[in-house]
PDB file of N, CA and C in Angstrom:
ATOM      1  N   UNK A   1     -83.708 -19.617 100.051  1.00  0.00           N
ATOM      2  CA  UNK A   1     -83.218 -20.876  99.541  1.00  0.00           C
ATOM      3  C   UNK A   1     -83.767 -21.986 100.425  1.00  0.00           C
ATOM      4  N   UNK A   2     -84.277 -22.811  99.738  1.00  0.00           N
ATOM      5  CA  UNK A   2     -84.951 -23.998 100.700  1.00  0.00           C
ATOM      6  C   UNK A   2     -83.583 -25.408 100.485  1.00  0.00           C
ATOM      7  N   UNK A   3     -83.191 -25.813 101.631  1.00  0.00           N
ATOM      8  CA  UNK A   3     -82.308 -26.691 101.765  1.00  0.00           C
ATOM      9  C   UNK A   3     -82.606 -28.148 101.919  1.00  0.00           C
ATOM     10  N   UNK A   4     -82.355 -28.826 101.652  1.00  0.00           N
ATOM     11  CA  UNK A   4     -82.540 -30.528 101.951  1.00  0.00           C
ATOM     12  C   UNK A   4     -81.391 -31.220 102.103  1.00  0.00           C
ATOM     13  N   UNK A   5     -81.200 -31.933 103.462  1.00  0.00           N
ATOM     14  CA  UNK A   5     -79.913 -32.809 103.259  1.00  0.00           C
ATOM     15  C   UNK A   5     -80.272 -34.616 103.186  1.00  0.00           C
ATOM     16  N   UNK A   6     -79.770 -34.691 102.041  1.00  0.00           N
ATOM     17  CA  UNK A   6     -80.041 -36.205 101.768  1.00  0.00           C
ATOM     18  C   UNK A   6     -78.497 -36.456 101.437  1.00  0.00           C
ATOM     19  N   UNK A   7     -77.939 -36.744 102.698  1.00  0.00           N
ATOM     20  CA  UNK A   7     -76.870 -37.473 103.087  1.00  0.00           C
ATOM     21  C   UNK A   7     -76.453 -38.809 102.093  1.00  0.00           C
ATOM     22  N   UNK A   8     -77.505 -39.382 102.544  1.00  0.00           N
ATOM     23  CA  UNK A   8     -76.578 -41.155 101.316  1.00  0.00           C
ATOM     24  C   UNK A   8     -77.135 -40.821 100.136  1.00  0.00           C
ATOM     25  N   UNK A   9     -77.191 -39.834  99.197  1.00  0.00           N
ATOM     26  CA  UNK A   9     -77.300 -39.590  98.329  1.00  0.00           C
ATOM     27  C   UNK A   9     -75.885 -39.492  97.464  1.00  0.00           C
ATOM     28  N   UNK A  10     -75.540 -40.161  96.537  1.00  0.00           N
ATOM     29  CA  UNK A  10     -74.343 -39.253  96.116  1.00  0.00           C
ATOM     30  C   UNK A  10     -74.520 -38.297  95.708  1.00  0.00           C
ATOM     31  N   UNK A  11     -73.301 -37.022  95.449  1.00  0.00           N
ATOM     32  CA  UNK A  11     -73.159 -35.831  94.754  1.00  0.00           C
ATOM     33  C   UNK A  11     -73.502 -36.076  93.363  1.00  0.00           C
ATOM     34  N   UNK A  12     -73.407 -35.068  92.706  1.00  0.00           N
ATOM     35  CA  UNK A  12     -74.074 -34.931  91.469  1.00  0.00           C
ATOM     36  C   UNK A  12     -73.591 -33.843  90.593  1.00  0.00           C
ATOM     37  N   UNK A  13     -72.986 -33.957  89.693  1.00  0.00           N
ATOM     38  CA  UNK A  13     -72.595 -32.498  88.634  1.00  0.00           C
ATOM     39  C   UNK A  13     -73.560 -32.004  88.607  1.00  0.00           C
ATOM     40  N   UNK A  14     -73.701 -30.590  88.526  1.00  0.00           N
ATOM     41  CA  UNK A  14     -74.385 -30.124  88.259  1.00  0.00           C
ATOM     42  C   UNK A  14     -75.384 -29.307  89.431  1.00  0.00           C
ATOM     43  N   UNK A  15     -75.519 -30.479  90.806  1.00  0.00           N
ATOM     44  CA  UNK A  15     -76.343 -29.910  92.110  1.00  0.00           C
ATOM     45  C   UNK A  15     -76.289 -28.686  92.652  1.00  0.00           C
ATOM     46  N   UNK A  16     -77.075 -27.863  92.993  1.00  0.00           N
ATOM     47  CA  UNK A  16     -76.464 -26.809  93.825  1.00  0.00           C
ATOM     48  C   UNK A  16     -76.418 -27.046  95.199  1.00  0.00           C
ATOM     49  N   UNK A  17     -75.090 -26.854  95.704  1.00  0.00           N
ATOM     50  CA  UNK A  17     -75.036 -27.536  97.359  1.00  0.00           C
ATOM     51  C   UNK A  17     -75.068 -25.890  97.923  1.00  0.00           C
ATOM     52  N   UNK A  18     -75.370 -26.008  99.435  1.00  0.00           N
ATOM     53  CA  UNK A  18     -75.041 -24.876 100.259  1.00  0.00           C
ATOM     54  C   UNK A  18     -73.559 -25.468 101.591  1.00  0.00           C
ATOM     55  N   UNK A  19     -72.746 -24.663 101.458  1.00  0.00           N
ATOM     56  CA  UNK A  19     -71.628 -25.123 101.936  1.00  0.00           C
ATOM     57  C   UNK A  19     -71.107 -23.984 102.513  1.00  0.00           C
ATOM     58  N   UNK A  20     -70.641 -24.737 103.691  1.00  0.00           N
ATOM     59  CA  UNK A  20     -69.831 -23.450 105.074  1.00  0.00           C
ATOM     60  C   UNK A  20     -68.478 -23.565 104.378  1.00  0.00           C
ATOM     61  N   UNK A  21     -67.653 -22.313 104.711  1.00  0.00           N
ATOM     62  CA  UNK A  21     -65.893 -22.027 104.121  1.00  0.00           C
ATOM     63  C   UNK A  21     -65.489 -21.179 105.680  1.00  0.00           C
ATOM     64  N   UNK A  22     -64.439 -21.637 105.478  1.00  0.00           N
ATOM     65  CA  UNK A  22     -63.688 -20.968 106.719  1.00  0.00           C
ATOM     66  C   UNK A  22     -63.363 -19.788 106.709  1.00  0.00           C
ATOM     67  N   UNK A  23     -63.764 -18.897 107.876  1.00  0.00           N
ATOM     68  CA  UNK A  23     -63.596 -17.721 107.518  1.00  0.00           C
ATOM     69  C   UNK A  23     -64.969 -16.773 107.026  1.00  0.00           C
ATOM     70  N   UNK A  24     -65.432 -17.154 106.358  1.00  0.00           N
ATOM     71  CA  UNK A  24     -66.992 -16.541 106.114  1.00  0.00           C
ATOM     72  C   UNK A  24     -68.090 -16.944 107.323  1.00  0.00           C
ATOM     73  N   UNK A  25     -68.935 -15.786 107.139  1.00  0.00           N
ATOM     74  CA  UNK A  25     -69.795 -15.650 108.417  1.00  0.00           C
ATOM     75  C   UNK A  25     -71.332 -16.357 107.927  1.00  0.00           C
ATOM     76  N   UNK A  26     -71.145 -16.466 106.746  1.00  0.00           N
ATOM     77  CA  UNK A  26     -72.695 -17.374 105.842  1.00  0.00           C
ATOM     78  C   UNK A  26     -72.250 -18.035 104.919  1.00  0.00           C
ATOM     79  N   UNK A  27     -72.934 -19.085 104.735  1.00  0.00           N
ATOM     80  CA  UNK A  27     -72.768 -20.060 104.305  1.00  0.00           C
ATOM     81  C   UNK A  27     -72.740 -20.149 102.549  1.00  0.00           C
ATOM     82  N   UNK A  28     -72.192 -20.427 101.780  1.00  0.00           N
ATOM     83  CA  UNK A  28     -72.104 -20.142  99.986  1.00  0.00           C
ATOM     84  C   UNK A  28     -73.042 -21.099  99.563  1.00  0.00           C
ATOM     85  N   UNK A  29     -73.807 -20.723  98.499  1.00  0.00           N
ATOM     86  CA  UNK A  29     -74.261 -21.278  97.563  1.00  0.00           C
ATOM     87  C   UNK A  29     -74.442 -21.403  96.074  1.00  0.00           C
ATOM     88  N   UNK A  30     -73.554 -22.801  95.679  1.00  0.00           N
ATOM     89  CA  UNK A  30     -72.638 -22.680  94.123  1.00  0.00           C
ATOM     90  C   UNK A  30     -73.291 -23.950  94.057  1.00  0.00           C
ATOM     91  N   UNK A  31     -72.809 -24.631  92.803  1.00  0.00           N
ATOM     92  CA  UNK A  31     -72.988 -25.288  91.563  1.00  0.00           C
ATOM     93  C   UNK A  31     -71.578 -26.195  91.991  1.00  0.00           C
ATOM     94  N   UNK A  32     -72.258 -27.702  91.771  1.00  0.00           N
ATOM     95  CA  UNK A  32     -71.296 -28.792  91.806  1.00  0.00           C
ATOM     96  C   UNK A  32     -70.478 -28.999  90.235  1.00  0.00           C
ATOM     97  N   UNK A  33     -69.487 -28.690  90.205  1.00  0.00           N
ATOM     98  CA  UNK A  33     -68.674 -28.950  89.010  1.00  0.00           C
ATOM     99  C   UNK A  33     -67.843 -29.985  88.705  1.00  0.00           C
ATOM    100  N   UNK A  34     -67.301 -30.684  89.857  1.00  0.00           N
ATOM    101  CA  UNK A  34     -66.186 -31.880  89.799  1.00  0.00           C
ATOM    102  C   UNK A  34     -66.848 -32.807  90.971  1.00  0.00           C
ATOM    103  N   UNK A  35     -66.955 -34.320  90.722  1.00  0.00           N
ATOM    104  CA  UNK A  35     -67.383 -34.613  91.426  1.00  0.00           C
ATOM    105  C   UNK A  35     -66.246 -35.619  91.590  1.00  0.00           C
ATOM    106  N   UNK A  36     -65.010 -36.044  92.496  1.00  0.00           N
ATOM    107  CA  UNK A  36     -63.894 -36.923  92.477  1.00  0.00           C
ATOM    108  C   UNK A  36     -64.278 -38.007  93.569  1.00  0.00           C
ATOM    109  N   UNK A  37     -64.251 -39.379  93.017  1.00  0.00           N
ATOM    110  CA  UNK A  37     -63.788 -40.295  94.287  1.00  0.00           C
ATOM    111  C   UNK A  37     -62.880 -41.549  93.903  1.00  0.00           C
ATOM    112  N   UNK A  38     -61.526 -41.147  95.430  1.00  0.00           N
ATOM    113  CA  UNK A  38     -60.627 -41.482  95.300  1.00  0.00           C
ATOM    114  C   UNK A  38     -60.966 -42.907  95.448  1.00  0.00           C
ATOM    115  N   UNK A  39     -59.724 -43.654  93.956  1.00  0.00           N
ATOM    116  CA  UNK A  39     -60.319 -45.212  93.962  1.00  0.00           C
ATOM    117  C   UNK A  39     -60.123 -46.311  94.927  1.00  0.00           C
ATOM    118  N   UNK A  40     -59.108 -45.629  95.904  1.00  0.00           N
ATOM    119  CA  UNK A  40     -58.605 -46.752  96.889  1.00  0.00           C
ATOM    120  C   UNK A  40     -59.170 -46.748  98.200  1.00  0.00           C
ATOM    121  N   UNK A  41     -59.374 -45.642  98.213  1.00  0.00           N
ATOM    122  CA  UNK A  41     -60.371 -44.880  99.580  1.00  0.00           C
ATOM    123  C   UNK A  41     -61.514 -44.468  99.041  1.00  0.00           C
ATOM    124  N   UNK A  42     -62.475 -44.390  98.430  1.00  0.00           N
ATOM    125  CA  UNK A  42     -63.712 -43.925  98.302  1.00  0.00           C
ATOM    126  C   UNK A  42     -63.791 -42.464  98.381  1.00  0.00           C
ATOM    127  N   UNK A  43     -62.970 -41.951  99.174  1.00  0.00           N
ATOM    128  CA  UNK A  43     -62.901 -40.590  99.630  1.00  0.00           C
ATOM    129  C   UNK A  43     -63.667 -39.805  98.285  1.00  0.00           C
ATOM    130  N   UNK A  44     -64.521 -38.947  98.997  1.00  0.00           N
ATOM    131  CA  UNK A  44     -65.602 -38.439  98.198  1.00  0.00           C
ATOM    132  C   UNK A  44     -64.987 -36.541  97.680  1.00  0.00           C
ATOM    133  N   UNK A  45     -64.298 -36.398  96.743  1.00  0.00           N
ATOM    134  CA  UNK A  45     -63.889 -34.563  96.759  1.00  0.00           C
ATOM    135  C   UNK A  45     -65.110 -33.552  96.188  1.00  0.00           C
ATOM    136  N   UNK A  46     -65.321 -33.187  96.464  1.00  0.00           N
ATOM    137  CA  UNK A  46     -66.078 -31.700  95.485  1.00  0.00           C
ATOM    138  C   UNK A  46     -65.650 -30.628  94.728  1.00  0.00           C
ATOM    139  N   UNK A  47     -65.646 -29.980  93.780  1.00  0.00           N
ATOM    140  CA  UNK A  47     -65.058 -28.774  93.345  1.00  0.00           C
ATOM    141  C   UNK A  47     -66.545 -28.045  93.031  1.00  0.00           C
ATOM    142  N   UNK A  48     -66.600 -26.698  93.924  1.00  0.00           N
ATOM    143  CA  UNK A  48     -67.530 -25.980  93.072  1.00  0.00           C
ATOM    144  C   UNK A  48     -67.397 -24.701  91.831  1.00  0.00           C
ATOM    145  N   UNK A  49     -68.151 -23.797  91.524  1.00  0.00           N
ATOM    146  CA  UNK A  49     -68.244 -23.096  91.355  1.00  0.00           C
ATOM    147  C   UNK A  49     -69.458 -22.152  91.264  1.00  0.00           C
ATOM    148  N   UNK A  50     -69.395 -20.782  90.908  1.00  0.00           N
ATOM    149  CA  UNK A  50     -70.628 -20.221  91.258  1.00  0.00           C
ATOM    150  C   UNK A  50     -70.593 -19.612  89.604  1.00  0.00           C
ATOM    151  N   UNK A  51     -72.034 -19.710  89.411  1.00  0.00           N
ATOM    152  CA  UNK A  51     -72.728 -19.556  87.654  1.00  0.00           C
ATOM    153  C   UNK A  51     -72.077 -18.554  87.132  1.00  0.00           C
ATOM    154  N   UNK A  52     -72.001 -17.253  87.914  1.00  0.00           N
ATOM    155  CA  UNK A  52     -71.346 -16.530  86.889  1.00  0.00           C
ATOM    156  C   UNK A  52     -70.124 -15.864  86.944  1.00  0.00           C
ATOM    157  N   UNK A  53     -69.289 -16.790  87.733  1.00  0.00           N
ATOM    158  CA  UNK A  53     -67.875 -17.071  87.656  1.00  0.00           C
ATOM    159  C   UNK A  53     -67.134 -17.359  86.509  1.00  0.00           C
ATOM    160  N   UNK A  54     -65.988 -16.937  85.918  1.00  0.00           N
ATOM    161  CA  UNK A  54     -65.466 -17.786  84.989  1.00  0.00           C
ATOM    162  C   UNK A  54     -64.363 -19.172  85.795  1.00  0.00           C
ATOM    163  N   UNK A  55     -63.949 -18.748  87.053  1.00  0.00           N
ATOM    164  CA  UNK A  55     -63.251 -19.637  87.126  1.00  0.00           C
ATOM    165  C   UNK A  55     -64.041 -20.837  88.777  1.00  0.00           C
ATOM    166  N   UNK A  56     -63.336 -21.463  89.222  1.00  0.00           N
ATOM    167  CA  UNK A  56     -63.973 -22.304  89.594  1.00  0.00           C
ATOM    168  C   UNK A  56     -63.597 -21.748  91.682  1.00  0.00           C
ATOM    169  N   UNK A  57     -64.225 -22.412  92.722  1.00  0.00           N
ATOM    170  CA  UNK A  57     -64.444 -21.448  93.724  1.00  0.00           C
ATOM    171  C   UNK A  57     -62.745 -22.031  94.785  1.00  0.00           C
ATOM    172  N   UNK A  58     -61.976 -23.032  94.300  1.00  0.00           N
ATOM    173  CA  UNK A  58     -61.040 -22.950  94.975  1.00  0.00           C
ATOM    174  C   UNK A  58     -59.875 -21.327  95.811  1.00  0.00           C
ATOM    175  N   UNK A  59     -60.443 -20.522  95.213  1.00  0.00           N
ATOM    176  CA  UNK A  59     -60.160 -19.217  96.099  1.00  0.00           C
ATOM    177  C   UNK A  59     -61.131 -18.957  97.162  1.00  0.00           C
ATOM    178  N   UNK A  60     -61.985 -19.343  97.388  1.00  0.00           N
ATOM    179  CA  UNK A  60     -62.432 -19.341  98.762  1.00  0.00           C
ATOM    180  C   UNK A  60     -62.189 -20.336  99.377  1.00  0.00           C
ATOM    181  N   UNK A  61     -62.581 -21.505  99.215  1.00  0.00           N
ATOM    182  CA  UNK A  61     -61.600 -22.670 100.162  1.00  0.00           C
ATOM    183  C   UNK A  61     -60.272 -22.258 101.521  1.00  0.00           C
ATOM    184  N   UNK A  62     -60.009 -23.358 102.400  1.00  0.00           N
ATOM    185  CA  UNK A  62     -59.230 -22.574 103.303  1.00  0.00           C
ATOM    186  C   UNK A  62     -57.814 -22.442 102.269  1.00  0.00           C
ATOM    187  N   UNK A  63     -56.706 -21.747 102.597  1.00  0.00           N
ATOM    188  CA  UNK A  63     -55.511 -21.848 102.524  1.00  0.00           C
ATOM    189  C   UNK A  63     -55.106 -23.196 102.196  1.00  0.00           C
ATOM    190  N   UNK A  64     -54.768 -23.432 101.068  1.00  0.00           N
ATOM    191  CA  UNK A  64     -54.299 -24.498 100.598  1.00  0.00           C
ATOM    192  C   UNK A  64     -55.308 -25.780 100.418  1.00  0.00           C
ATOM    193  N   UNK A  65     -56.166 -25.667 100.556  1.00  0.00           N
ATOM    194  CA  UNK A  65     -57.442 -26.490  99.999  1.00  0.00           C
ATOM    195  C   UNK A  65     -58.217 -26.424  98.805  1.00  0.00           C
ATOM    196  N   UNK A  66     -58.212 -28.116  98.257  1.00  0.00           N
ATOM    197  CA  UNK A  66     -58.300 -27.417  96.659  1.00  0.00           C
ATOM    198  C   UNK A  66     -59.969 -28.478  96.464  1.00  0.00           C
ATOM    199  N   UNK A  67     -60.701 -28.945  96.942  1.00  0.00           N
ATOM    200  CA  UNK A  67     -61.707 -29.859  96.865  1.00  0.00           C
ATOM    201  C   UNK A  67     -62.623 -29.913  98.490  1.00  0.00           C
ATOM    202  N   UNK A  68     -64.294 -29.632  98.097  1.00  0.00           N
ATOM    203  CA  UNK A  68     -64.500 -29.645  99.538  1.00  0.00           C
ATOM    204  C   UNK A  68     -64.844 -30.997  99.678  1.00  0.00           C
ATOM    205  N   UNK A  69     -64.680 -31.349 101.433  1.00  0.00           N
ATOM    206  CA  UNK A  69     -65.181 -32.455 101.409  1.00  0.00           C
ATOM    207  C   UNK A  69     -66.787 -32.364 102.001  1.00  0.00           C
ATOM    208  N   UNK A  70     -67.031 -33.778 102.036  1.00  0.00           N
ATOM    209  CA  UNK A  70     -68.620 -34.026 102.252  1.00  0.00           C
ATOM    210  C   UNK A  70     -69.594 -33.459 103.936  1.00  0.00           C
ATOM    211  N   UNK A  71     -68.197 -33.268 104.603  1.00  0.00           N
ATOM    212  CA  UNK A  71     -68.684 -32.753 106.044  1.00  0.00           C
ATOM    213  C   UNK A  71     -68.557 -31.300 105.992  1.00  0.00           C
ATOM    214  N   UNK A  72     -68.142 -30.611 105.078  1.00  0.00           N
ATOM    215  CA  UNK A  72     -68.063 -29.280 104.825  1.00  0.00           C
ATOM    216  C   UNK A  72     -69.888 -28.768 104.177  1.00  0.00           C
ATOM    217  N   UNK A  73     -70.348 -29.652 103.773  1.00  0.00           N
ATOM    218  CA  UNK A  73     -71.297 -29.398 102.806  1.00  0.00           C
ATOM    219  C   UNK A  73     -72.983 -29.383 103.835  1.00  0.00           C
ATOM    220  N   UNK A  74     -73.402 -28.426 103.770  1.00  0.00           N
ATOM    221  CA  UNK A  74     -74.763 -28.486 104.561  1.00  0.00           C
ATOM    222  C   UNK A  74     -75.769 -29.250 104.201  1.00  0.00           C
ATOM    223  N   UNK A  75     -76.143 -28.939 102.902  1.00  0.00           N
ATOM    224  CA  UNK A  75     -77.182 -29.743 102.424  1.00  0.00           C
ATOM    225  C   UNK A  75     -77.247 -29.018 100.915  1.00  0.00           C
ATOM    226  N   UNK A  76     -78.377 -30.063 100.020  1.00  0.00           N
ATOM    227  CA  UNK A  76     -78.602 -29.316  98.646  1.00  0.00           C
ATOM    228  C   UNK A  76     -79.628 -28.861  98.603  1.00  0.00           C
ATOM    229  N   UNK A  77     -79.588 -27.927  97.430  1.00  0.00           N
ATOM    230  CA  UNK A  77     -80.816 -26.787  97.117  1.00  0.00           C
ATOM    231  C   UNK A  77     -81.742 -27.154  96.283  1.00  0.00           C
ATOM    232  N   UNK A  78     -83.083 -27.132  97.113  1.00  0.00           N
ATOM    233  CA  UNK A  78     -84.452 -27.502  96.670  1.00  0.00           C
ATOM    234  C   UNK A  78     -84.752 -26.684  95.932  1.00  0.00           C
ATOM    235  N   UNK A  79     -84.776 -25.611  95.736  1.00  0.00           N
ATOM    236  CA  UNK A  79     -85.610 -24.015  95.801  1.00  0.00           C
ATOM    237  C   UNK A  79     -85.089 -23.169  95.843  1.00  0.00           C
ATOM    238  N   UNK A  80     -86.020 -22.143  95.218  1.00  0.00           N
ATOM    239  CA  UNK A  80     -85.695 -20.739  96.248  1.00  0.00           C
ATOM    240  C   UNK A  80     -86.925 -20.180  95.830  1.00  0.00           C
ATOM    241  N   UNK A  81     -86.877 -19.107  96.473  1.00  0.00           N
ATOM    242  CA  UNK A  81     -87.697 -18.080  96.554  1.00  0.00           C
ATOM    243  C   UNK A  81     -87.542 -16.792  96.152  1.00  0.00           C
ATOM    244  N   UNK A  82     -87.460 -15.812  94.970  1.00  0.00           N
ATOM    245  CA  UNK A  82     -86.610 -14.882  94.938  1.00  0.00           C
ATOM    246  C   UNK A  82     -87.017 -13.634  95.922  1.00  0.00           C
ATOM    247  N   UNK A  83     -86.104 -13.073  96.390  1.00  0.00           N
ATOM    248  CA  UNK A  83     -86.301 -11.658  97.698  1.00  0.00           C
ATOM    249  C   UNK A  83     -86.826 -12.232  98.953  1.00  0.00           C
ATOM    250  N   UNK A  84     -87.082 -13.045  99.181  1.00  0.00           N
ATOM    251  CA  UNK A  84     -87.711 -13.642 100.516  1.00  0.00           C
ATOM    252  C   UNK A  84     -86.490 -13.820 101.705  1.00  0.00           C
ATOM    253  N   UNK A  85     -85.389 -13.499 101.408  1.00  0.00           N
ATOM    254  CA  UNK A  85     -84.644 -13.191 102.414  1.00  0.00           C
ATOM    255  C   UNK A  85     -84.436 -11.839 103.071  1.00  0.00           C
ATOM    256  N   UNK A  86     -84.610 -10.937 101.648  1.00  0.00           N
ATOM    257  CA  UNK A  86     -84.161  -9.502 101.994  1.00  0.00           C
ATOM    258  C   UNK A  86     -84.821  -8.865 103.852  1.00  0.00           C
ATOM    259  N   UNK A  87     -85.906  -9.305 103.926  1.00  0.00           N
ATOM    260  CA  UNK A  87     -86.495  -8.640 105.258  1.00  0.00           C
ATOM    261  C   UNK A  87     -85.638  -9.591 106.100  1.00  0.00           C
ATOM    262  N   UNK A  88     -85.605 -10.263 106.340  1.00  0.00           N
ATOM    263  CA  UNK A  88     -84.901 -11.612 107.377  1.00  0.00           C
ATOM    264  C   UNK A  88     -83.361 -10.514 107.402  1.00  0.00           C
ATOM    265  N   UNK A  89     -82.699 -10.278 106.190  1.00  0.00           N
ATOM    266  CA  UNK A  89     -81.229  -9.486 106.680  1.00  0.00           C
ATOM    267  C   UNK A  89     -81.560  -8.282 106.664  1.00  0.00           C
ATOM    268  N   UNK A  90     -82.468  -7.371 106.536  1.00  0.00           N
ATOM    269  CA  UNK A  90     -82.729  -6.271 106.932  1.00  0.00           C
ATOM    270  C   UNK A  90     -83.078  -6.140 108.525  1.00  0.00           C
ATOM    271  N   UNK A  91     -83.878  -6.892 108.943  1.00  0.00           N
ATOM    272  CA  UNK A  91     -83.919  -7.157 110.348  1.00  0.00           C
ATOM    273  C   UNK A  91     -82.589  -7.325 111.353  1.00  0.00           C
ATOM    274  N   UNK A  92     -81.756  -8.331 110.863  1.00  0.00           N
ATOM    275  CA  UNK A  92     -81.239  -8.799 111.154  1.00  0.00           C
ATOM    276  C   UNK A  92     -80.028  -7.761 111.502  1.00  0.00           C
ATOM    277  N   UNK A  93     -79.569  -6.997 110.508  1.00  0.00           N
ATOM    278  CA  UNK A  93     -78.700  -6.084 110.555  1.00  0.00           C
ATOM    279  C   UNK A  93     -79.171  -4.856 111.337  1.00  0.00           C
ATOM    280  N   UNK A  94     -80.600  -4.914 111.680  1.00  0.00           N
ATOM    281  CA  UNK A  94     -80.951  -3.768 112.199  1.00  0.00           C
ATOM    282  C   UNK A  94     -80.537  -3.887 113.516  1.00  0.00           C
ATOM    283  N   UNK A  95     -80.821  -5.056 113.904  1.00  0.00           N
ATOM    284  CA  UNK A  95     -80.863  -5.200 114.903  1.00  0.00           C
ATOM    285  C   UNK A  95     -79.375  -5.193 115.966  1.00  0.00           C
ATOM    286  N   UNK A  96     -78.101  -5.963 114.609  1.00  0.00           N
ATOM    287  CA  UNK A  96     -76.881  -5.849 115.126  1.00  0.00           C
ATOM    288  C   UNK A  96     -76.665  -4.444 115.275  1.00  0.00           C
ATOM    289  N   UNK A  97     -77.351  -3.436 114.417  1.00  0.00           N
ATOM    290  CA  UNK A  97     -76.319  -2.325 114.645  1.00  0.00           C
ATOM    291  C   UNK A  97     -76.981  -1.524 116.115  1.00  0.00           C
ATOM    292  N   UNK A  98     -78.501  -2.021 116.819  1.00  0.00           N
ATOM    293  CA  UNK A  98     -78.641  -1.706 117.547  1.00  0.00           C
ATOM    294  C   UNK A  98     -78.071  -2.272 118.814  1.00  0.00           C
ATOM    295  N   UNK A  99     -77.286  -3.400 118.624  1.00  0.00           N
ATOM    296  CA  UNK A  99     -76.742  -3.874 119.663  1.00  0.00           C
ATOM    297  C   UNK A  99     -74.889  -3.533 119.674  1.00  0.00           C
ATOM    298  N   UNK A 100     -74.973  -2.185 119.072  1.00  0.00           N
ATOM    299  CA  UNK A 100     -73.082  -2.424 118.723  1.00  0.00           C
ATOM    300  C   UNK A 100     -72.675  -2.878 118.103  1.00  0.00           C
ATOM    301  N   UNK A 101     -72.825  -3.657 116.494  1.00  0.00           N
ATOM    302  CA  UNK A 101     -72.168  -4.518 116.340  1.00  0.00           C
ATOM    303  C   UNK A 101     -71.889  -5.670 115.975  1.00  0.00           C
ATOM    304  N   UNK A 102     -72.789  -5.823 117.838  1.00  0.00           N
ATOM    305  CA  UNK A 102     -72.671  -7.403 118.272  1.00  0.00           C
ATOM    306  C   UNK A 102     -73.162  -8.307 117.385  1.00  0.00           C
ATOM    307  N   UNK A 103     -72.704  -9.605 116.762  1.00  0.00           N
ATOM    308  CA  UNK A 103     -73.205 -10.912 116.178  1.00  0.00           C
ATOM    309  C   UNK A 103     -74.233 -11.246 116.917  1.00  0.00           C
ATOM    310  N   UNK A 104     -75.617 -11.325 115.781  1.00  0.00           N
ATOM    311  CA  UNK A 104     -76.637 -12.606 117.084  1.00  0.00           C
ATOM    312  C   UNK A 104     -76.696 -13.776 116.375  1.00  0.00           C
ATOM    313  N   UNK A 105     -75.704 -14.148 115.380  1.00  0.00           N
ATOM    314  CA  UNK A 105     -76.123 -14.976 114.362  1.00  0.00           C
ATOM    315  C   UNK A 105     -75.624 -16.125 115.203  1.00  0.00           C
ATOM    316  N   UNK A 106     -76.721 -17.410 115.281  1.00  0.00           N
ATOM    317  CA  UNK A 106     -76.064 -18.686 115.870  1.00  0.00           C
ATOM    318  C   UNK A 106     -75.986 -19.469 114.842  1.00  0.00           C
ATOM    319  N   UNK A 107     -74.896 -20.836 115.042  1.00  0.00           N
ATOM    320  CA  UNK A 107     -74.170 -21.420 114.021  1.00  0.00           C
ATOM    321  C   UNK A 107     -75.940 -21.847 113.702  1.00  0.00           C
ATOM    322  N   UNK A 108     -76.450 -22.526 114.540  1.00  0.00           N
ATOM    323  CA  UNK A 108     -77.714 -23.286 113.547  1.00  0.00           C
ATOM    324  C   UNK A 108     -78.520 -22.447 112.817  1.00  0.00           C
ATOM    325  N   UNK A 109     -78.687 -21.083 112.368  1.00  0.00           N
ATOM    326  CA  UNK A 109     -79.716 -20.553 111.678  1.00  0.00           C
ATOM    327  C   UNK A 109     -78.593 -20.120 110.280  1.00  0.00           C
ATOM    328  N   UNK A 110     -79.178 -19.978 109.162  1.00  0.00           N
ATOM    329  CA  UNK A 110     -78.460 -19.620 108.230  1.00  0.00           C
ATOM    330  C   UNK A 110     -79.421 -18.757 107.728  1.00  0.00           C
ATOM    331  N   UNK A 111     -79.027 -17.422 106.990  1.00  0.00           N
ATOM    332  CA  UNK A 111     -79.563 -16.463 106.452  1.00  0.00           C
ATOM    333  C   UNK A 111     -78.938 -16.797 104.603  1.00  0.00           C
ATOM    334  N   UNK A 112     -79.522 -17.029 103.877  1.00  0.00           N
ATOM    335  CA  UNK A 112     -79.018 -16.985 102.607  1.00  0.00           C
ATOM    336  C   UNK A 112     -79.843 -16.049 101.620  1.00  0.00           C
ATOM    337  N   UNK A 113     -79.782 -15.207 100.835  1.00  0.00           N
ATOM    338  CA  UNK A 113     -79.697 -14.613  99.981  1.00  0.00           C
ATOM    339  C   UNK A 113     -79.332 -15.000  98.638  1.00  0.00           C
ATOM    340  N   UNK A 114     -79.969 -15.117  97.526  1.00  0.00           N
ATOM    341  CA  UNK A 114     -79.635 -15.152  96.118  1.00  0.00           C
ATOM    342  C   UNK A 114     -80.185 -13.800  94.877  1.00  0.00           C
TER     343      UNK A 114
END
């Protein structure tokens, strides 16, 4: 997945964003469905979902969170590439299980898969 963040951009129905959730170890990538801003505050909400969902992704969200906001959101999706990740998490996993386990994943690299 090739990412771009164009920040003063507004959101967009329809965009595919890549977005961190609490609790998950990689980052999701869904489909902008609701795009809300509150009229007194500007406050910007998101609702996603993923294509072949029937319902919409507020079950992953944290506990009691029903809209992401804009600092939750990494950037939107340029691209992709199809299978061009698979070696990157094949490696990757090889390598944890040669270390125990252990996580080498640092917050700045993201591994995505579609």
């Amino acid at each position: 997945v090739f990412v771009h963040n164009m920040s003063n951009e507004p959101f967009r129905l329809g965009e595919i964003i890549l977005f961190k959730v609490d609790g998950f170890e990689h980052p999701v990538v869904h489909r902008v469905i609701k795009v809300h801003e509150h009229r007194d505050t500007g406050e910007i909400r998101i609702l996603t979902k993923e294509d072949n969902n029937l319902v919409d992704d507020r079950f992953l969200y944290a506990n009691g969170q029903l809209w992401l906001q804009p600092h939750e959101i990494i950037g939107r999706v340029a691209g992709y590439l199809p299978y061009a990740g698979w070696p990157t998490v094949f490696i990757s996993e090889a390598y944890k299980m040669l270390l125990n386990g252990r996580s080498t994943t640092t917050p700045e690299v993201y591994w995505v898969t579609v």
